[in-house]
Protein backbone atom coordinates (compact mmCIF):
# COMPACT_ATOMS: atom_id res chain seq x y z
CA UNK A 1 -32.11 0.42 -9.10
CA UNK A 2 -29.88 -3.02 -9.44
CA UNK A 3 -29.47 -2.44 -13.15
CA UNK A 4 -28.86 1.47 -13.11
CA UNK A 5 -25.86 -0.11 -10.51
CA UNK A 6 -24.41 -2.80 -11.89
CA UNK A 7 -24.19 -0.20 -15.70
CA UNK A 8 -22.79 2.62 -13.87
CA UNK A 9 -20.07 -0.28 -12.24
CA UNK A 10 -19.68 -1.33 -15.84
CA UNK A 11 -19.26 1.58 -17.26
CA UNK A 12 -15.72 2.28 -14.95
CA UNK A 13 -15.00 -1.25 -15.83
CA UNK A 14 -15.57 -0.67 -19.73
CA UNK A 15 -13.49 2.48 -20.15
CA UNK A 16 -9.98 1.23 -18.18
CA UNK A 17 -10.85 -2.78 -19.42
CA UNK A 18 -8.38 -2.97 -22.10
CA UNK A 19 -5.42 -1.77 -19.83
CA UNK A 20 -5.56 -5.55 -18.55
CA UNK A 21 -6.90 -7.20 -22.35
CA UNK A 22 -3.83 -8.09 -23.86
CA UNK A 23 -3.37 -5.04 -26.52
CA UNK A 24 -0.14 -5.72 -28.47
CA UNK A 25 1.59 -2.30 -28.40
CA UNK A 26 4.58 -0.72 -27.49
CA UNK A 27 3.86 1.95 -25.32
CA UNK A 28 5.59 4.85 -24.32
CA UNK A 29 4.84 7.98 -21.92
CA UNK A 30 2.78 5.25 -19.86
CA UNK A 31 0.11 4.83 -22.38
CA UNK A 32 -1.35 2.09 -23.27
CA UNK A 33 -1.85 3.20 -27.00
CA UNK A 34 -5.40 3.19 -27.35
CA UNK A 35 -8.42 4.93 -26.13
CA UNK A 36 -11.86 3.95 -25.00
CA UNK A 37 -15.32 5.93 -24.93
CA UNK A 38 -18.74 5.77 -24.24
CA UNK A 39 -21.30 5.79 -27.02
CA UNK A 40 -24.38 7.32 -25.15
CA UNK A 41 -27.67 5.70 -24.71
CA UNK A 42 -31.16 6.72 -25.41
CA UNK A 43 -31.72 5.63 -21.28
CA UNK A 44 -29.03 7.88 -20.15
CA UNK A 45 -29.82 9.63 -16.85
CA UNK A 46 -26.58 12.43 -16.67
CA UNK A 47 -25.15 13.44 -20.24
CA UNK A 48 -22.92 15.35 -18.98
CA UNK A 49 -21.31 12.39 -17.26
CA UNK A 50 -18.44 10.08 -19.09
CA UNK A 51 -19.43 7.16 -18.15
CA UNK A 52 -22.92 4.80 -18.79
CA UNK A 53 -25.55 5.96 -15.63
CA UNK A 54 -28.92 4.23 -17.20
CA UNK A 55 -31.96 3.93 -15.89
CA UNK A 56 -34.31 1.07 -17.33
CA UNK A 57 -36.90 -1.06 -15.65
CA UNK A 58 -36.33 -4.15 -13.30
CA UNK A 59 -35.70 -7.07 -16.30
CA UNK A 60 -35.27 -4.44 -18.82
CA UNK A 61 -32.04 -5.06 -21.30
CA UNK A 62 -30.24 -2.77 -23.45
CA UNK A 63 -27.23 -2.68 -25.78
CA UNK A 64 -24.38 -0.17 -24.66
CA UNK A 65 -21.11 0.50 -26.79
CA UNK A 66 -18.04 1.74 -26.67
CA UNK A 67 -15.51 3.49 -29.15
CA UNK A 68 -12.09 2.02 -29.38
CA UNK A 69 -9.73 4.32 -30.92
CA UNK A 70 -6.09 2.84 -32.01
CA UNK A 71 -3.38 6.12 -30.59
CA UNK A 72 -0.70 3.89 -31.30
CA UNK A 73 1.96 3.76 -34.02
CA UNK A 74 1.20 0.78 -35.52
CA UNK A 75 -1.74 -2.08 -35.64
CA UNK A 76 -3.46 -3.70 -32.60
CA UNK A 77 -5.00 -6.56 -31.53
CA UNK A 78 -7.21 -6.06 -28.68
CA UNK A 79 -9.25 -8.76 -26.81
CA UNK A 80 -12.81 -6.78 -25.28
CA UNK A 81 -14.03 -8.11 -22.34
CA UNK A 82 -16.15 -6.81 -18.87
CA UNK A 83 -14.66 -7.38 -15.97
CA UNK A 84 -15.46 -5.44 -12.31
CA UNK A 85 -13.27 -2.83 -10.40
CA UNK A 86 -11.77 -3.12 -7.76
CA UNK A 87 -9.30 -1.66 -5.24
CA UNK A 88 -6.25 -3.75 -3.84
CA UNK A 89 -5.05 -2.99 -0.80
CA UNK A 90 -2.77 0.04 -1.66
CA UNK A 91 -6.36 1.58 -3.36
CA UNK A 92 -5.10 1.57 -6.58
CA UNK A 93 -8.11 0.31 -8.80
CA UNK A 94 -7.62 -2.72 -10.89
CA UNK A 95 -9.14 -4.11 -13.58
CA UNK A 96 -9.15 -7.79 -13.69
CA UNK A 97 -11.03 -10.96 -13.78
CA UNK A 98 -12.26 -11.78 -9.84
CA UNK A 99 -12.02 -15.53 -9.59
CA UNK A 100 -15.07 -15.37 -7.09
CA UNK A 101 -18.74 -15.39 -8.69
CA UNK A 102 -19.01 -12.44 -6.83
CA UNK A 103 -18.50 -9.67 -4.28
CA UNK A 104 -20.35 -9.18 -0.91
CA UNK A 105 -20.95 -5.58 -2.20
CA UNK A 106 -22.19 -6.23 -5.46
CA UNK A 107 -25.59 -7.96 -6.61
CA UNK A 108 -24.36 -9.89 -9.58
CA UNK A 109 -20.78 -10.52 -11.35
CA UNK A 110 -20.84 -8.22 -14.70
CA UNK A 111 -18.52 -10.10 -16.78
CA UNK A 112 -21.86 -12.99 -16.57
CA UNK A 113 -24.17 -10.38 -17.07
CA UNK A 114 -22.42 -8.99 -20.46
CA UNK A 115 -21.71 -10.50 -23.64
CA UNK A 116 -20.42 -8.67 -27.01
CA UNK A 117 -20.35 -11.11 -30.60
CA UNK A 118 -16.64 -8.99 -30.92
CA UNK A 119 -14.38 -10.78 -28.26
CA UNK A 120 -11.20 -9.33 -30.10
CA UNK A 121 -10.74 -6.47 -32.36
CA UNK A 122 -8.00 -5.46 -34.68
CA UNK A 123 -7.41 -2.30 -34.92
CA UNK A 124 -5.08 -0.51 -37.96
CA UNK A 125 -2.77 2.91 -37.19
CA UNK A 126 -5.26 5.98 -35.74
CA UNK A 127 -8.27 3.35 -36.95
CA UNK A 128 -11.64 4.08 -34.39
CA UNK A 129 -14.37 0.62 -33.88
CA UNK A 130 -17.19 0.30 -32.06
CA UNK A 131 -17.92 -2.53 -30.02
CA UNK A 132 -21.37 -3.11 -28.29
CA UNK A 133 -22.26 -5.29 -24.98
């Protein structure tokens, strides 16, 4: 039940990350010029869902990825990273690192938990990559 938890967390972490990476864009109409989406896992619980809700086995690991799509009018450089959600005290959520190793709520801190081998992608004009965890 910890892992289903701390993938579903990871998954609302995954898909708004890269608002706080660093993307070098101009942006207008309050976008940030590039788009992120679930791949969908083999352990997937809900399909239907947009975000990563796996079940696997107390110890089990898995690879999950994500597609980055460039909706920007030019290149990108985007640094990947997992970090956890959370809500300031206005509750807007915010994605960014949490100095602390981790939250009374939560069993583990993610961004320890994850690793990818692609810490920063490039991206070219409408160009899509995938980058797994």
């Amino acid at each position: 039940m910890i892992s289903r938890v701390k993938l579903t967390i990871f998954t609302a972490i995954i898909v708004l990350m890269a608002i706080f990476t660093g993307a070098q864009a101009a942006t207008s109409n309050n976008t940030v010029g590039f788009e992120v989406e679930p791949v969908a896992s083999s352990y997937q619980v809900n399909s239907k869902v947009s975000y990563f809700d796996l079940k696997l086995k107390p110890g089990q690991k898995t690879n999950i990825a994500v597609k980055v799509k460039n909706t920007s009018g030019k290149a990108l450089t985007i640094n990947t990273s997992a970090a956890t959600a959370t809500t300031n005290i206005n509750g807007v959520v915010e994605y960014k690192e949490v100095k602390a190793d981790k939250s009374i709520d939560l069993p583990a801190n993610l961004s320890k938990l994850m690793t990818t081998k692609t810490p920063k992608i490039k991206l070219k004009k409408g160009e899509t990559k995938t980058v797994t965890w």
